[in-house]
C-alpha atoms as a PDB file:
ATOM      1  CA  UNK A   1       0.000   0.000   0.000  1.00  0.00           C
ATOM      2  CA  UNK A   2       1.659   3.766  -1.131  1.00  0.00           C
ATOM      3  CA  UNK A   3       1.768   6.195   1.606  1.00  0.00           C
ATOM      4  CA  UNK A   4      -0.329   8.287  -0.313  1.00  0.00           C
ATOM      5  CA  UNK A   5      -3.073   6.249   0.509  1.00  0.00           C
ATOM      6  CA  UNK A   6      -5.611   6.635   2.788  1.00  0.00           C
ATOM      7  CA  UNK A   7      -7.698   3.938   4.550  1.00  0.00           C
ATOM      8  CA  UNK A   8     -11.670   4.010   4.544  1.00  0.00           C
ATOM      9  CA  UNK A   9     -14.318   1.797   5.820  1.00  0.00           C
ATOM     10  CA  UNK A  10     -17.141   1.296   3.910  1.00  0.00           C
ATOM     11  CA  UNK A  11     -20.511  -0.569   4.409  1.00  0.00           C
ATOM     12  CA  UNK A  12     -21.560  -1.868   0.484  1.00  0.00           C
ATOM     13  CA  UNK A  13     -25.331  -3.416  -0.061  1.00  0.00           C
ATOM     14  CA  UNK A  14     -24.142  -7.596  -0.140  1.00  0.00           C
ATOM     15  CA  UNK A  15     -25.055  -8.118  -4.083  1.00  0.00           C
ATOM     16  CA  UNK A  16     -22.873  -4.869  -4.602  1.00  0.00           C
ATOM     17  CA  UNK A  17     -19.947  -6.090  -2.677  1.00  0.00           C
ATOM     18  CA  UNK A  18     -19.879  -9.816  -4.391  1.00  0.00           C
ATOM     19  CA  UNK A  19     -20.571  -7.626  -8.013  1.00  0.00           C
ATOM     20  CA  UNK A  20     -17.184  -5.888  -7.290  1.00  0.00           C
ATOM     21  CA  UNK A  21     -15.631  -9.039  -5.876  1.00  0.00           C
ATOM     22  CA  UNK A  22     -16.154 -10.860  -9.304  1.00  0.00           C
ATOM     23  CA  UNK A  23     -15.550  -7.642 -11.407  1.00  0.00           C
ATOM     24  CA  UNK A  24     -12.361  -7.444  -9.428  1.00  0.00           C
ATOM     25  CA  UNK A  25     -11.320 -11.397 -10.467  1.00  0.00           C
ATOM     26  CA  UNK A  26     -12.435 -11.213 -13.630  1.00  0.00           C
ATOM     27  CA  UNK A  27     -10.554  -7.772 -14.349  1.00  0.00           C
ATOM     28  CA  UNK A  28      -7.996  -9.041 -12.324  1.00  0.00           C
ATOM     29  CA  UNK A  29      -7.939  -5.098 -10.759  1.00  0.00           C
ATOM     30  CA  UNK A  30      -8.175  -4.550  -6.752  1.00  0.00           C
ATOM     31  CA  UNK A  31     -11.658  -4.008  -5.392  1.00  0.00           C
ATOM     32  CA  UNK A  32      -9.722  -1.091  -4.076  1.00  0.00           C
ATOM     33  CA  UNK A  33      -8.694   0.150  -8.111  1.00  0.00           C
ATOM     34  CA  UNK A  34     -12.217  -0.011  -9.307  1.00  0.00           C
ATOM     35  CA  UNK A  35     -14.048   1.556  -6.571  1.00  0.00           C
ATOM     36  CA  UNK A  36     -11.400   4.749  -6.639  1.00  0.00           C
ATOM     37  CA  UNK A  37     -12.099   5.150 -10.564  1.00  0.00           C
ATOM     38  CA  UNK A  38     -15.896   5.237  -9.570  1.00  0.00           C
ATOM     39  CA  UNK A  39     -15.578   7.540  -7.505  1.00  0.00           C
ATOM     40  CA  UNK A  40     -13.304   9.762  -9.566  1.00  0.00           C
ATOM     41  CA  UNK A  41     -15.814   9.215 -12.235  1.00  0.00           C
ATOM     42  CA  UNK A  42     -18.602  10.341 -10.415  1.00  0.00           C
ATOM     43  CA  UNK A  43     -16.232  13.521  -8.805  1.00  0.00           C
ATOM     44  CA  UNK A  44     -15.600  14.213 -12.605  1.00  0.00           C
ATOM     45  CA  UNK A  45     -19.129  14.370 -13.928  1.00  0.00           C
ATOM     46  CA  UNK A  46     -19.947  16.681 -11.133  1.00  0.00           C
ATOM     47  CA  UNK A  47     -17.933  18.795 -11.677  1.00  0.00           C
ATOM     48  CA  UNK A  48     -18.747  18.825 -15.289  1.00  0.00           C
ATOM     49  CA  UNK A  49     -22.434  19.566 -14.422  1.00  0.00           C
ATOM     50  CA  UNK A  50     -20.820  22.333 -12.175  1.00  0.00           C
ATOM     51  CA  UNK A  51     -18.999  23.954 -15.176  1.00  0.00           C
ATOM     52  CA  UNK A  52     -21.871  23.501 -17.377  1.00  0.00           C
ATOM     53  CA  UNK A  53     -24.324  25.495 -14.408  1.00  0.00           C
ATOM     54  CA  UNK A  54     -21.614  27.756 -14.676  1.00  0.00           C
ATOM     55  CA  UNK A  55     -22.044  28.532 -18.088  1.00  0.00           C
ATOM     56  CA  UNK A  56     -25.269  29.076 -18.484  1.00  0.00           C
ATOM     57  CA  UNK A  57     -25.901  30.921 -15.447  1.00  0.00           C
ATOM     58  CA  UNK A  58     -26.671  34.264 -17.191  1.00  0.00           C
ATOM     59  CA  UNK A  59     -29.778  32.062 -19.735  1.00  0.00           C
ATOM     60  CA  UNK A  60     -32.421  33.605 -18.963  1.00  0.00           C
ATOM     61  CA  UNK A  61     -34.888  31.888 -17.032  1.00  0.00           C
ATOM     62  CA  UNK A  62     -38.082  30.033 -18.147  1.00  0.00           C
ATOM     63  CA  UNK A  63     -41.370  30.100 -15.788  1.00  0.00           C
ATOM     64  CA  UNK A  64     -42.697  26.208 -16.351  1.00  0.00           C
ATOM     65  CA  UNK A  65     -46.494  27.329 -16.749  1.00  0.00           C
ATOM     66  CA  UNK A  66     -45.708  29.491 -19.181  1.00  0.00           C
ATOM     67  CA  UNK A  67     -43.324  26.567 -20.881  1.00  0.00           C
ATOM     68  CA  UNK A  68     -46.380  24.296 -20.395  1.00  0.00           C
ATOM     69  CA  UNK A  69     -48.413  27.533 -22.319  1.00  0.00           C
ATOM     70  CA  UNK A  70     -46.505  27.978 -24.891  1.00  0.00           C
ATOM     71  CA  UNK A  71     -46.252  23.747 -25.897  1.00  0.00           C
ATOM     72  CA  UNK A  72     -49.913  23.844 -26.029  1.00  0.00           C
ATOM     73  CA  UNK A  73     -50.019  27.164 -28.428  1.00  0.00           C
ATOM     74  CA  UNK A  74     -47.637  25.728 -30.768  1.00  0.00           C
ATOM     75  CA  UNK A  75     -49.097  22.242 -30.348  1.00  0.00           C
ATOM     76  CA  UNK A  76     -46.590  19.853 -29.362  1.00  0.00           C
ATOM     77  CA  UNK A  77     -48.878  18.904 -26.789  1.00  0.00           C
END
């Protein structure tokens, strides 16, 4: 184990755990490997939906009755 690690408990639904157990044989990566990427993946598409807030912060925004209005003028609903 580096010393840049750091050691974490976690408490994983039972069909989870034995999903990464056999994902971790199969891909012969640790259980440890695969549940870091996870959780850099799901760190990494927040913060993707952060940017993308970001950047549209200054759209105008849309009342959803008058959204709901408007699709019934034009018909799409």
């Amino acid at each position: 184990m580096s010393t840049l690690t750091q050691r974490a408990t976690i408490y994983m639904d039972p069909v989870l755990h034995k999903a990464l157990r056999l994902k971790s044989v199969e891909t012969s990566r640790s259980m440890s490997d695969l549940v870091n990427d996870a959780v850099r993946y799901e760190l990494a598409e927040d913060a993707d939906d952060l940017a993308t807030f970001d950047a549209r912060k200054k759209e105008p925004t849309l009342d959803f009755e008058d959204f709901v209005k408007e699709l019934k003028r034009n018909g799409t609903i």
